[in-house]
Protein backbone atom coordinates (compact mmCIF):
# COMPACT_ATOMS: atom_id res chain seq x y z
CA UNK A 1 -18.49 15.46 -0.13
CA UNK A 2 -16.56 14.58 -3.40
CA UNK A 3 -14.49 11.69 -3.92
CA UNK A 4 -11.73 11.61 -6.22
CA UNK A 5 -10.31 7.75 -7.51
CA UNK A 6 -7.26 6.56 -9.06
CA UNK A 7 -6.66 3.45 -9.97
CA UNK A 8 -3.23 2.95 -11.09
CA UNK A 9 -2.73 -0.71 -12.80
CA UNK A 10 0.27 -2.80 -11.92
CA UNK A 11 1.59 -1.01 -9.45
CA UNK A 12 2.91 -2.56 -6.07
CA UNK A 13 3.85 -0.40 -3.33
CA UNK A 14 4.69 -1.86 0.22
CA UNK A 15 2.58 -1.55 3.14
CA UNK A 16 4.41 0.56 5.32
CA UNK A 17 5.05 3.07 2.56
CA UNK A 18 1.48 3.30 1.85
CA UNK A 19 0.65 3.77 5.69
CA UNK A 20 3.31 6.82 5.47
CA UNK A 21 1.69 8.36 2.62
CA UNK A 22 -1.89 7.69 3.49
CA UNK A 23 -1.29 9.51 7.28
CA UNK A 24 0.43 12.72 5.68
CA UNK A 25 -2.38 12.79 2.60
CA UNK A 26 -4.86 13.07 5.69
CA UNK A 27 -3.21 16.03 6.99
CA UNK A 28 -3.15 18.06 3.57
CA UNK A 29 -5.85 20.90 4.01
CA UNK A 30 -9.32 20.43 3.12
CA UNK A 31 -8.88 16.55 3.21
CA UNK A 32 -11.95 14.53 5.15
CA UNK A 33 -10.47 11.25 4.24
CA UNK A 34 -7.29 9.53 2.23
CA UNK A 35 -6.63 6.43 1.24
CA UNK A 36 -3.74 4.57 -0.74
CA UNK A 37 -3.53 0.91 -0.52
CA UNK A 38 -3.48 -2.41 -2.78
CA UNK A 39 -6.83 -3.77 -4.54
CA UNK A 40 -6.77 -6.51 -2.00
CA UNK A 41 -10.81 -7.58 -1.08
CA UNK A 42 -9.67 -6.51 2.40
CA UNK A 43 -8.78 -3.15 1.60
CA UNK A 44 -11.87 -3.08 -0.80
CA UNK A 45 -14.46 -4.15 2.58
CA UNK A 46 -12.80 -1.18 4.25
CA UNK A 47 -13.79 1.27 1.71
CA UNK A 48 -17.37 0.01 1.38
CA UNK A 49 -17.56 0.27 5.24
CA UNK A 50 -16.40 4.12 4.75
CA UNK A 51 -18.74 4.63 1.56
CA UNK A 52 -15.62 5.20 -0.17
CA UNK A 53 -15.72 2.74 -2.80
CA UNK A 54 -16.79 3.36 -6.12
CA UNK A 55 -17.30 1.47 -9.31
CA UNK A 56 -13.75 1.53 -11.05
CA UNK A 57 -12.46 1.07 -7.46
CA UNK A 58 -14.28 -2.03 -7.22
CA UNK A 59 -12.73 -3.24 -10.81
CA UNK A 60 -9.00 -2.86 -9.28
CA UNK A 61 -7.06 -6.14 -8.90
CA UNK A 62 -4.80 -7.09 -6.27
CA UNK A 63 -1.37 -5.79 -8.25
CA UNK A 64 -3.50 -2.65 -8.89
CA UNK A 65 -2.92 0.65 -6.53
CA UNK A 66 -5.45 2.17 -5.34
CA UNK A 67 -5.84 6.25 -4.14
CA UNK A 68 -8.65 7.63 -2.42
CA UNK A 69 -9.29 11.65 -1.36
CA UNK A 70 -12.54 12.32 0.16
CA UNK A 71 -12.68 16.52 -0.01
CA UNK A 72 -14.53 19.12 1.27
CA UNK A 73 -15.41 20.76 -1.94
CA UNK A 74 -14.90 19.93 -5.92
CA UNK A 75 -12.78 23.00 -6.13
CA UNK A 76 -9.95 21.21 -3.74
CA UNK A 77 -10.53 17.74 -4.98
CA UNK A 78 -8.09 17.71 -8.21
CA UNK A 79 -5.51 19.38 -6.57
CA UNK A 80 -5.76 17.43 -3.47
CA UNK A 81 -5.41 13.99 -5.74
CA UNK A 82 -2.36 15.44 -7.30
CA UNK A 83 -1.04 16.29 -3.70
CA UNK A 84 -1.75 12.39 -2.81
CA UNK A 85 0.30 11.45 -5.83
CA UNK A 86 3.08 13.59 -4.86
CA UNK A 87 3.60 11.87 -1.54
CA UNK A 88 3.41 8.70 -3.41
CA UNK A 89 6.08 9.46 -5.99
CA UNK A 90 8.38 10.84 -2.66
CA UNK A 91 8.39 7.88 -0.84
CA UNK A 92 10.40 6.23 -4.02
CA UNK A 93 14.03 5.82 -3.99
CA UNK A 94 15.49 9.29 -5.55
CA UNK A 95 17.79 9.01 -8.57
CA UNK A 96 21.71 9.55 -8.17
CA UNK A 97 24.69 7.37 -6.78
CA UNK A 98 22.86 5.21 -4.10
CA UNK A 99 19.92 4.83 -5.97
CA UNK A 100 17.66 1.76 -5.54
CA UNK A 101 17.04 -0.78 -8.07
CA UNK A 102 13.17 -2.21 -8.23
CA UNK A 103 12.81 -5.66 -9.49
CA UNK A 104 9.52 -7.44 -11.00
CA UNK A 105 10.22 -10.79 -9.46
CA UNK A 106 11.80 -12.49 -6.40
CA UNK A 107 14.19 -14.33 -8.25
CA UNK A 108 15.43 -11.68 -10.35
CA UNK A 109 16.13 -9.54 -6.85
CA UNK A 110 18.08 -12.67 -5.48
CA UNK A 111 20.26 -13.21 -8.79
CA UNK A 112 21.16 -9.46 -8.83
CA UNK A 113 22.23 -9.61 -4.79
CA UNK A 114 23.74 -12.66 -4.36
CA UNK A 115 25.57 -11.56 -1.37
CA UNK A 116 22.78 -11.14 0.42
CA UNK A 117 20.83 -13.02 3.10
CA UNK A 118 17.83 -11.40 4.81
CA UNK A 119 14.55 -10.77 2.84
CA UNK A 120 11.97 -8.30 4.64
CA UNK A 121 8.72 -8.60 3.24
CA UNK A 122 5.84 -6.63 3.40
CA UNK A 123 3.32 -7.37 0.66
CA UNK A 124 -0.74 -8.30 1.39
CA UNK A 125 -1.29 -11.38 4.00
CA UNK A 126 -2.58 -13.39 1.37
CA UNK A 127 0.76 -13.49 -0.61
CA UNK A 128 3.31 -13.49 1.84
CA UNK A 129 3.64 -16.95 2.84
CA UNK A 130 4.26 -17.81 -0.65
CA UNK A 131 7.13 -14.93 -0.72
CA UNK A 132 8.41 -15.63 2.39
CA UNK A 133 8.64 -20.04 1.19
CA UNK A 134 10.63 -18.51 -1.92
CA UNK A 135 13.35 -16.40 0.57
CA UNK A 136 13.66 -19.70 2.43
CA UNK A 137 14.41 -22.06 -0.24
CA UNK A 138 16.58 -19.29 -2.09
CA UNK A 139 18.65 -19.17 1.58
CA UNK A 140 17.73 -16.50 3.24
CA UNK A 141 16.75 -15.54 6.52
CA UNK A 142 13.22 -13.66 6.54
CA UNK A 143 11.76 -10.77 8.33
CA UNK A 144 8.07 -11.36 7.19
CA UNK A 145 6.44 -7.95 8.40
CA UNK A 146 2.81 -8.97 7.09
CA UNK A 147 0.28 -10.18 8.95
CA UNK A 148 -3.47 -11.73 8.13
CA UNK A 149 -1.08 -15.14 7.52
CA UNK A 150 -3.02 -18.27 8.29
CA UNK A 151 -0.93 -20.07 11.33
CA UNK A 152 -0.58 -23.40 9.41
CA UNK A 153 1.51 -21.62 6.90
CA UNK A 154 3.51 -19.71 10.13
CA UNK A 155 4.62 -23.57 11.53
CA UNK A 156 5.15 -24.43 7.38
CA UNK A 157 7.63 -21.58 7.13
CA UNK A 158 9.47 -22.07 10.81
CA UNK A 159 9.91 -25.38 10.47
CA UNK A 160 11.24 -24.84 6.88
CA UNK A 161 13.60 -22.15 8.39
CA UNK A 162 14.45 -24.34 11.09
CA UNK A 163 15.63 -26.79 9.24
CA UNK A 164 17.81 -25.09 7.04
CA UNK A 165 19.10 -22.90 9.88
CA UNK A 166 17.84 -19.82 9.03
CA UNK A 167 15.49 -17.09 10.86
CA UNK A 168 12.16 -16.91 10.00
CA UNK A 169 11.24 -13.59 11.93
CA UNK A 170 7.28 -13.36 12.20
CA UNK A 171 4.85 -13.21 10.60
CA UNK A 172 3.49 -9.82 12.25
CA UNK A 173 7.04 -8.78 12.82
CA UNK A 174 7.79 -5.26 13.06
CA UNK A 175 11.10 -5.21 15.14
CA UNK A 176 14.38 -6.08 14.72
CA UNK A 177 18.04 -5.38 14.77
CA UNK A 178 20.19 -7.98 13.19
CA UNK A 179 24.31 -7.32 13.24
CA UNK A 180 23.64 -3.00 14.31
CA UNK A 181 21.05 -2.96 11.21
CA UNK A 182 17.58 -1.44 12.43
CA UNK A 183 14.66 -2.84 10.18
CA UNK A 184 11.19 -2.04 10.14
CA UNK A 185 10.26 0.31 13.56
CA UNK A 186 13.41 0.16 15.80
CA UNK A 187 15.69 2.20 17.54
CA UNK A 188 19.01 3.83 17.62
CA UNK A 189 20.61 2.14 20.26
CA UNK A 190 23.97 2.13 20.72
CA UNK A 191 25.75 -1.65 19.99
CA UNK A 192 26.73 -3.64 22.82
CA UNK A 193 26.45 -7.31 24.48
CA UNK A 194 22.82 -7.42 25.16
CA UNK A 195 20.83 -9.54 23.21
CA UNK A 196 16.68 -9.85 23.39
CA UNK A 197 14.91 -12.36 21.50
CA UNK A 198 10.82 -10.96 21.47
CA UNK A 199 7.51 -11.73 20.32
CA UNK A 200 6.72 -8.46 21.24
CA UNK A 201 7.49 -5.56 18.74
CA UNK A 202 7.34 -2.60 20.94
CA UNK A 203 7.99 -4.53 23.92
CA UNK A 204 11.28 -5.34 22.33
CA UNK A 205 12.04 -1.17 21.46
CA UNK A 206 11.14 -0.55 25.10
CA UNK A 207 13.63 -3.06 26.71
CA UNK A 208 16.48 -2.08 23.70
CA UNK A 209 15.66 1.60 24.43
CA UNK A 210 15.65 1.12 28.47
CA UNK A 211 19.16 -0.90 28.02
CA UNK A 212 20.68 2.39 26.42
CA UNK A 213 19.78 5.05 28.64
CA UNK A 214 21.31 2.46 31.37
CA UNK A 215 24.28 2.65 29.56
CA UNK A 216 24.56 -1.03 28.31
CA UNK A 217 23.92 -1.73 23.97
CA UNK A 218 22.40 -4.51 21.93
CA UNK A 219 23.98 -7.14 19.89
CA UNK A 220 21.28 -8.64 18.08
CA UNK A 221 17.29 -8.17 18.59
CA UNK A 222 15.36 -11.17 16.88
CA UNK A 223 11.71 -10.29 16.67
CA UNK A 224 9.83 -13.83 16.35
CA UNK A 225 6.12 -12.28 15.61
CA UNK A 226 3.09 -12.89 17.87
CA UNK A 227 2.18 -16.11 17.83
CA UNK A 228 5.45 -17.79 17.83
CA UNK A 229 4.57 -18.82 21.74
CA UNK A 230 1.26 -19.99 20.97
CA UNK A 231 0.54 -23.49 21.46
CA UNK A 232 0.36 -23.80 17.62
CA UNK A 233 3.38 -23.09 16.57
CA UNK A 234 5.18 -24.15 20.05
CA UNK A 235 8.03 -21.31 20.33
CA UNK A 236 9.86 -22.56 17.13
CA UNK A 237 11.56 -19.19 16.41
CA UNK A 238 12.15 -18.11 19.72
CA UNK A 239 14.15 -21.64 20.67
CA UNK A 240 16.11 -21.24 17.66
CA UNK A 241 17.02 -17.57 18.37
CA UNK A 242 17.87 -18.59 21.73
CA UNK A 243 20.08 -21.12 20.41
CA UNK A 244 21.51 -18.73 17.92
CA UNK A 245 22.48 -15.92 20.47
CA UNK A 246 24.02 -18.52 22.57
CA UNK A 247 26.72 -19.11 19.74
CA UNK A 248 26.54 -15.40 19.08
CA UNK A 249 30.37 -14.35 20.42
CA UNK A 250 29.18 -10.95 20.53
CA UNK A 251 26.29 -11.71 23.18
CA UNK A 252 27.21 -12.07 26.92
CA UNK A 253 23.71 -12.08 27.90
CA UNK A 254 19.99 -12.76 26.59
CA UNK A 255 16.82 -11.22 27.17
CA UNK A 256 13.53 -13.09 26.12
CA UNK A 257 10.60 -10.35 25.87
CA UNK A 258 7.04 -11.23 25.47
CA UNK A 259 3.08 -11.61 26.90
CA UNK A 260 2.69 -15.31 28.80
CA UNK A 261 3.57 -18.13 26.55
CA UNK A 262 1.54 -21.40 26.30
CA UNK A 263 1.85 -23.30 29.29
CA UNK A 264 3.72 -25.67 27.64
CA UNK A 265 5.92 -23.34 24.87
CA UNK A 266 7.16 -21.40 28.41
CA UNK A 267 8.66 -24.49 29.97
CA UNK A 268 10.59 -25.32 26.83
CA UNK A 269 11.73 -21.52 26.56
CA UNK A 270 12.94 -22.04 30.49
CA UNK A 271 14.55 -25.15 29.98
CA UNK A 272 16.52 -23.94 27.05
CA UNK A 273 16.98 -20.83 29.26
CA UNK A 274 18.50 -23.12 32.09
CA UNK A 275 20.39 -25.32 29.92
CA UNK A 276 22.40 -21.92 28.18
CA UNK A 277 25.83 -21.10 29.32
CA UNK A 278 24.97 -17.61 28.89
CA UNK A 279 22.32 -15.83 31.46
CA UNK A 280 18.70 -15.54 30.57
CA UNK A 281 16.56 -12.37 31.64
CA UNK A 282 12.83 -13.46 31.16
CA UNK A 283 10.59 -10.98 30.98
CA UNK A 284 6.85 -12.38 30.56
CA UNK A 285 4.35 -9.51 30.99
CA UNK A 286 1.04 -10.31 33.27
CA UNK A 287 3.38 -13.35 34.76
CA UNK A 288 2.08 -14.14 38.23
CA UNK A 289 3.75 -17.42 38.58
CA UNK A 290 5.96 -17.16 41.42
CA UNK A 291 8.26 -20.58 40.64
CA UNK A 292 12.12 -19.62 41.68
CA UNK A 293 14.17 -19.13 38.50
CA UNK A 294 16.73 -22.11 37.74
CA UNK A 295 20.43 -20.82 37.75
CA UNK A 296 21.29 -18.72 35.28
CA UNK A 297 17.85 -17.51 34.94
CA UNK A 298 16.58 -14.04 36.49
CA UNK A 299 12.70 -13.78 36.35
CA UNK A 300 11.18 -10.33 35.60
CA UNK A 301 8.15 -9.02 35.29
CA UNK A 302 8.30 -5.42 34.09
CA UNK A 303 10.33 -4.50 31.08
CA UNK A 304 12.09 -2.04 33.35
CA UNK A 305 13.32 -4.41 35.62
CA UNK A 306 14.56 -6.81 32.85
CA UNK A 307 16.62 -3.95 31.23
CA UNK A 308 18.13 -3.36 34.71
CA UNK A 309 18.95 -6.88 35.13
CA UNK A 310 20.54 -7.22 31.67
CA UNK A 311 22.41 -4.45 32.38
CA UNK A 312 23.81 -5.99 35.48
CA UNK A 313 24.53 -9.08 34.63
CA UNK A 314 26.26 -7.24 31.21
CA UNK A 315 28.49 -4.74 33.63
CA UNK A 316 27.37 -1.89 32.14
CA UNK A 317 27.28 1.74 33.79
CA UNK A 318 24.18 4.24 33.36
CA UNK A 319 25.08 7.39 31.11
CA UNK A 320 22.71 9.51 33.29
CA UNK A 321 20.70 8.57 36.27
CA UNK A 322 17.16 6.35 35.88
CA UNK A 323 15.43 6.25 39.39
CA UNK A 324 14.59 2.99 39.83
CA UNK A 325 11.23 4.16 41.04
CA UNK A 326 9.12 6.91 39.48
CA UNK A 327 8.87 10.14 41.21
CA UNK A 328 5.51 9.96 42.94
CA UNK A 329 5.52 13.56 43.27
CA UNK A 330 4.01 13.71 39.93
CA UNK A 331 0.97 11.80 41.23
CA UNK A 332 0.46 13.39 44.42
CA UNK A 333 0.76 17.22 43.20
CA UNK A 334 -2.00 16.13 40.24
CA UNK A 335 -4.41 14.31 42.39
CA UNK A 336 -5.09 17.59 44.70
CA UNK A 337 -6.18 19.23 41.40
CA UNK A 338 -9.04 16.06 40.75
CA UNK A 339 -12.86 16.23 41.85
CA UNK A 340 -13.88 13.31 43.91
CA UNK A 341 -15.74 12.14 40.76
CA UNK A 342 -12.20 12.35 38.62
CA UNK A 343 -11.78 8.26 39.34
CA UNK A 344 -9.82 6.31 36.47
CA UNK A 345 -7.32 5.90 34.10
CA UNK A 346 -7.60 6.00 30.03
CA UNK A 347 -4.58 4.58 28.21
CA UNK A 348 -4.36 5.16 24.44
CA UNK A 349 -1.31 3.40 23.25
CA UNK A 350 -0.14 3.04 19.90
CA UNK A 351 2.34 0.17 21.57
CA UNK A 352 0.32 -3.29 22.42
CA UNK A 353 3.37 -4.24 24.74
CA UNK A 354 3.37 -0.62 26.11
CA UNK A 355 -0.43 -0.98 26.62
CA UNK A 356 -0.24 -4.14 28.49
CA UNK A 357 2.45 -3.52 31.07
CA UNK A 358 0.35 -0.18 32.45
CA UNK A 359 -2.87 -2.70 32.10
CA UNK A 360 -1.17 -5.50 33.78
CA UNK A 361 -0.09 -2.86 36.64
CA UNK A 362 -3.40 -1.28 36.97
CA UNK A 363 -4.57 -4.57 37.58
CA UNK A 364 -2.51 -5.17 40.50
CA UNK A 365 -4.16 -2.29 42.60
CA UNK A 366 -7.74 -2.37 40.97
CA UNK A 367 -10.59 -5.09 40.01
CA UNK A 368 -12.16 -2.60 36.99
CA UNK A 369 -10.04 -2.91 33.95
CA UNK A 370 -11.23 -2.88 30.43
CA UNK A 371 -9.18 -3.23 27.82
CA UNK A 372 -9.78 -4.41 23.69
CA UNK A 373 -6.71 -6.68 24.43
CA UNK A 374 -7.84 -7.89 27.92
CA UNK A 375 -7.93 -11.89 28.71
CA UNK A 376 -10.95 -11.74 30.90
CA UNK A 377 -14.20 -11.87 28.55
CA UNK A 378 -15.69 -9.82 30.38
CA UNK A 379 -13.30 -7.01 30.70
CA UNK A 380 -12.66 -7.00 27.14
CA UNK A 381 -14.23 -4.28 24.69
CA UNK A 382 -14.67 -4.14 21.24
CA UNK A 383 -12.86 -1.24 19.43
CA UNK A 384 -15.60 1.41 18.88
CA UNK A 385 -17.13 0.35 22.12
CA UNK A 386 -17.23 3.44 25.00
CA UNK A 387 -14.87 3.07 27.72
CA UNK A 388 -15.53 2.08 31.05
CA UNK A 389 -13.92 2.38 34.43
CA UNK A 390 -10.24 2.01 33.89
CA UNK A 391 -9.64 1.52 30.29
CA UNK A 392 -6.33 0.77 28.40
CA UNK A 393 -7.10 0.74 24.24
CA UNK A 394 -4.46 -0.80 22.27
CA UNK A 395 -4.80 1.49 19.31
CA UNK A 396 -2.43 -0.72 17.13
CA UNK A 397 -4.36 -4.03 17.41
CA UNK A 398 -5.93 -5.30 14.24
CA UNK A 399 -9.17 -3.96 15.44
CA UNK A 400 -8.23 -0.65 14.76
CA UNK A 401 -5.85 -0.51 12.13
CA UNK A 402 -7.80 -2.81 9.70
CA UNK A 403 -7.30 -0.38 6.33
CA UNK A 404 -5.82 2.45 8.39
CA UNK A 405 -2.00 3.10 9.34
CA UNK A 406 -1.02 2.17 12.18
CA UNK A 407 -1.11 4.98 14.80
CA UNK A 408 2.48 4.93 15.17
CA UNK A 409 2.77 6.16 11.84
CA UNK A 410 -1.37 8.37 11.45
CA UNK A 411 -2.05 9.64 14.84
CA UNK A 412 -5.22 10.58 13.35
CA UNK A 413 -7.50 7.36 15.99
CA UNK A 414 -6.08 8.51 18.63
CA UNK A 415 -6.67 11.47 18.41
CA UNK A 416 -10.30 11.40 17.63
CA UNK A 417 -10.69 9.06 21.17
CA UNK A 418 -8.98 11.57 22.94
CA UNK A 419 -11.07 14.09 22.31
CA UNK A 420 -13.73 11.42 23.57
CA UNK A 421 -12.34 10.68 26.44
CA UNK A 422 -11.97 14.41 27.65
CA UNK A 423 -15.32 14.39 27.56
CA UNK A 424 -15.57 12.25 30.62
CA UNK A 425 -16.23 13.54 33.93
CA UNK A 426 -14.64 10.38 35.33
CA UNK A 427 -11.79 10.69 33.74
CA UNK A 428 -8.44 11.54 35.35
CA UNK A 429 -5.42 11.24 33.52
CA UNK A 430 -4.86 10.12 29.98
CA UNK A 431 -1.95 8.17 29.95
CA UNK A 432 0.11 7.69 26.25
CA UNK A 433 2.95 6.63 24.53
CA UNK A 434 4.94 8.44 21.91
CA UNK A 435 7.28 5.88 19.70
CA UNK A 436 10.42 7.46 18.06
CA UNK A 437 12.70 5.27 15.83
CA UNK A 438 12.89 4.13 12.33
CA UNK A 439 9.70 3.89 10.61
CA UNK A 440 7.37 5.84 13.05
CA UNK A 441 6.10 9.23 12.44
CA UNK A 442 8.50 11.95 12.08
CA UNK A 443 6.78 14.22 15.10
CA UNK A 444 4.68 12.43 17.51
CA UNK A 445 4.72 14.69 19.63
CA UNK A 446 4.43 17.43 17.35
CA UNK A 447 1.26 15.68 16.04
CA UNK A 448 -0.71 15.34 18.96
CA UNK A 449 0.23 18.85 21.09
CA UNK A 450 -3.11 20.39 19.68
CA UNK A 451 -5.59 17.68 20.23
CA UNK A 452 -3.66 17.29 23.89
CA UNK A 453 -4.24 21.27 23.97
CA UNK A 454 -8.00 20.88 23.06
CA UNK A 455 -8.79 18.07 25.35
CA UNK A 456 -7.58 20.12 28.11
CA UNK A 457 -9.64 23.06 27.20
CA UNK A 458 -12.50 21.14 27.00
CA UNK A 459 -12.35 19.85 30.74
CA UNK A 460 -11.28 23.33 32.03
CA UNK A 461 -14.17 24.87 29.88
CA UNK A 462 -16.35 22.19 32.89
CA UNK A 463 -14.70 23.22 35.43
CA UNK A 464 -11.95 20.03 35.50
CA UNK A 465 -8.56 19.69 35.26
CA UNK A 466 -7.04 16.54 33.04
CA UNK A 467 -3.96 14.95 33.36
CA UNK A 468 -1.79 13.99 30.82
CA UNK A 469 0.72 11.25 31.62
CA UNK A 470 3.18 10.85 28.51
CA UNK A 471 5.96 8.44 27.77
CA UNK A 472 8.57 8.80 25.21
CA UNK A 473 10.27 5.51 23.48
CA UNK A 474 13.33 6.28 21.85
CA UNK A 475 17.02 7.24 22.38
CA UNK A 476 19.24 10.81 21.75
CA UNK A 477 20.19 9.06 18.33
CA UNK A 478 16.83 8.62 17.20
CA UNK A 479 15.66 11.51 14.82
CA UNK A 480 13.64 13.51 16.26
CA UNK A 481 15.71 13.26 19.77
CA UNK A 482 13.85 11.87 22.61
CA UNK A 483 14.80 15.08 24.25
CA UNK A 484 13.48 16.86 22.00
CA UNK A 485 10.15 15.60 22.23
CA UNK A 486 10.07 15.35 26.26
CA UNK A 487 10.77 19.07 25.96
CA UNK A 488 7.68 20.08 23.76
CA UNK A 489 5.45 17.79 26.42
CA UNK A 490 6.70 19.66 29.37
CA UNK A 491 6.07 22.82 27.56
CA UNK A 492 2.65 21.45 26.85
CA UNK A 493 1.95 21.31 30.96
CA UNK A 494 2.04 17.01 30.53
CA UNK A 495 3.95 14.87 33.04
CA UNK A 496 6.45 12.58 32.03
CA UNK A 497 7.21 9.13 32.78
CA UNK A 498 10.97 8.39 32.90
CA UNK A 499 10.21 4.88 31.31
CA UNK A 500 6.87 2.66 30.22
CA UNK A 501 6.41 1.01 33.89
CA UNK A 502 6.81 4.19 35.45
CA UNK A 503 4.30 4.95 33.38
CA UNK A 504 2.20 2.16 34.42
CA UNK A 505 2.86 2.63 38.19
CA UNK A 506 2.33 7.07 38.22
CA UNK A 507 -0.90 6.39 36.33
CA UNK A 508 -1.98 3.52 39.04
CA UNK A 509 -0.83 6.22 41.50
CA UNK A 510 -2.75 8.96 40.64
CA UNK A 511 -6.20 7.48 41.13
CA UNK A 512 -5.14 5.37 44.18
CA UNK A 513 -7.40 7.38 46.64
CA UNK A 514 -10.44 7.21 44.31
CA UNK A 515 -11.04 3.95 42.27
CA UNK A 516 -13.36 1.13 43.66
């Protein structure tokens, strides 16, 4: 198959950008394979691994762009090269009265905007520490969305932050909403007195999104990155957010989001929780201590049931009704459609929070859970590895995004392992999320309808039906509408889950007469 290279010299693009453009150069016809990213040695190693690099590919250097097309025929590989750089030069700010200004250096960008205060930075892991030091010094807070940073320079950079009172927001931070201002993937929520502090990205959209339809709004959502609770960096970022929202006068309560802390990290966060004048909702996914919250402090352990109790404790009033409990009905009526052999659950998530919670709640009815993100050795699989049993694939984690967009953006992985998974005779329902809000992919929905469409044909061509479980993340002011998108599912013949723990809970359901 031909391969068409471009190296273009000194040019920096950021990461998210190039994720955009390299999922919609993979949809242009007669593309196999497209590629745009930075001539990092990372990004390099993925293109050897895909055969895809060549000789002046392996001469770029790290401020050098790289662009990749891998064609069908010679005939479509110019044109489909030209196509690639046409996405590339779209995704730059347009000329006219709002147009952006690019700047070669940090400190010129600072100089120009000296009323500003937040930096978000998304440039190669290897260089974004050293970005992220010069935002601090320069007084700024920081929303570092780049990850591969080593965790010595993480604790450098909070405590740096934490001493100068600023935020220093990940790294591996993709979610935040500071003073009604989405940045990187978030929602459109509508502004109120809720506040969530979260080392959890999508587990932080989920909570923000669940808040909204209940009818309460967000003040502030400080995204801390990963491995702020780790017993490394010791819950630097989240303590000072807490601290900050507490003197927020626009916050009446707080809502910590994340997977179990560090033993230790999680008693500080409580104690800080219990010592706040303002109540605490904690929401630690997988939690199975059973201690009784101090005052002030509600324990959850479903992102569900912390947006309910933030709402609560906030006053807020539901726009529309959201059941507390999903509508079994969707189980039952799918299960009498199942062979006896049609036993487990297959989760592909593009959301690692989203992924846990229906893993953590499969877990509470059955033994056989596999996961690439699971805690038990033995339980865990490695990316390409088959499923087995019950399996819940975190299609975001590092694993399988390593030089490929993330699937919330290229839906491209997922789809391929659905198509696998139909294949399954054990297979009952596929369970998935579809993530609407700033910086996702424009249809989701839209994008995965015909590989949902095939899959099904494929187990009815066999004699089997296959359910399709689908949850939608996102709000009426997110663009496309979340009702928008639940429409085209139900059209599609897939049930919906009203939130991601119903999700969890109808997919647990519908195999509950058949798993071991």
């Amino acid at each position: 198959m031909p391969i068409r290279t471009l190296v273009k010299k000194n040019t920096y693009v950021d990461s998210v950008s190039l994720m955009t453009v390299s999922s919609r150069a993979n949809e242009l016809v007669g593309v196999h394979q497209a590629f745009a990213a930075m001539g990092t040695p990372m990004n390099k190693e993925v293109l050897r691994d895909l055969s895809l690099l060549t000789e002046d590919l392996e001469q770029a250097d790290t401020g050098d762009l790289m662009l990749v097309i891998d064609t069908a025929d010679a005939e479509r590989s110019d044109g489909a090269l030209e196509e690639l750089e046409a996405l590339l030069e779209h995704k730059r700010p347009a000329a006219g009265p709002h147009e952006e200004t690019t700047y070669k250096t940090f400190s010129s960008a600072v100089a120009a905007n000296a009323e500003a205060n937040l930096a978000v930075i998304s440039v190669n892991g290897a260089y974004a520490a050293r970005e992220a030091r010069q935002a601090l010094e320069a007084g700024l807070h920081v929303l570092l969305f780049s990850d591969n940073v080593a965790i010595e320079d993480e604790l450098a950079l909070k405590r740096l932050a934490h001493d100068k009172g600023l935020l220093m927001m990940g790294p591996d931070c993709g979610t935040a909403i500071i003073n009604g201002v989405a940045l990187c993937f978030a929602n459109a929520v509508r502004r109120g007195n809720i506040a969530l502090a979260g080392a959890s990205g999508t587990g932080s959209q989920e909570v923000s999104v669940r808040i909204d339809a209940l009818g309460g709004g967000i003040s502030q959502l400080i995204g801390t990155g990963g491995r702020d609770l780790s017993e490394e960096v010791g819950g630097l970022m989240m303590l000072d957010a807490m601290r900050a929202l507490e003197a927020d006068p626009d916050t009446a309560v707080v809502v910590l989001v994340s997977k179990p802390p560090a033993a230790s990290v999680e008693a500080a966060m409580i104690a800080e929780a219990a010592r706040m004048e303002k109540p605490v909702v904690v929401c630690f996914l997988g939690r199975s201590d059973a201690a009784p919250a101090p005052p002030g402090v509600t324990f959850t352990h479903t992102t569900d049931a912390a947006a309910r109790a933030a709402t609560r404790l906030a006053g807020a009033s539901g726009d529309r009704p959201q059941p507390p409990e999903p509508d079994l009905a969707i189980a039952e009526a799918a299960r009498t459609r199942l062979h006896r052999e049609q036993r487990y659950i297959r989760g592909l998530f593009c959301g690692g929070t989203l992924c846990d919670e229906a893993m953590y709640l499969a877990l509470e009815r059955h033994a056989d859970v596999y996961s690439n993100i699971q805690k038990d050795p033995d339980r865990r699989l490695a990316a390409q590895a088959p499923s087995r049993a019950h399996t819940f694939l975190d299609l975001g984690d590092d694993d399988f995004t390593n030089g490929r967009p993330h699937p919330m953006i290229d839906p491209s992985t997922r789809i391929a392992r659905l198509r696998q998974e139909a294949e399954d005779p054990e297979v009952a329902v596929i369970a998935m999320d579809f993530i609407l809000g700033y910086g996702s992919h424009d249809d989701p929905v839209g994008a995965m309808l015909p590989a949902i469409a095939d899959a099904r044909e494929r187990a009815a061509a066999r004699g089997r039906h296959l359910e399709i479980l689908g949850y939608v993340l996102g709000t009426e002011r997110d663009r496309p509408r979340i009702g928008e998108q639940i429409d085209k599912l139900r059209e599609a013949g897939v049930s919906i889950a009203e939130s991601s723990t119903h999700l969890g809970l109808l997919a647990r359901e519908l195999v509950a007469e058949g798993s071991a």
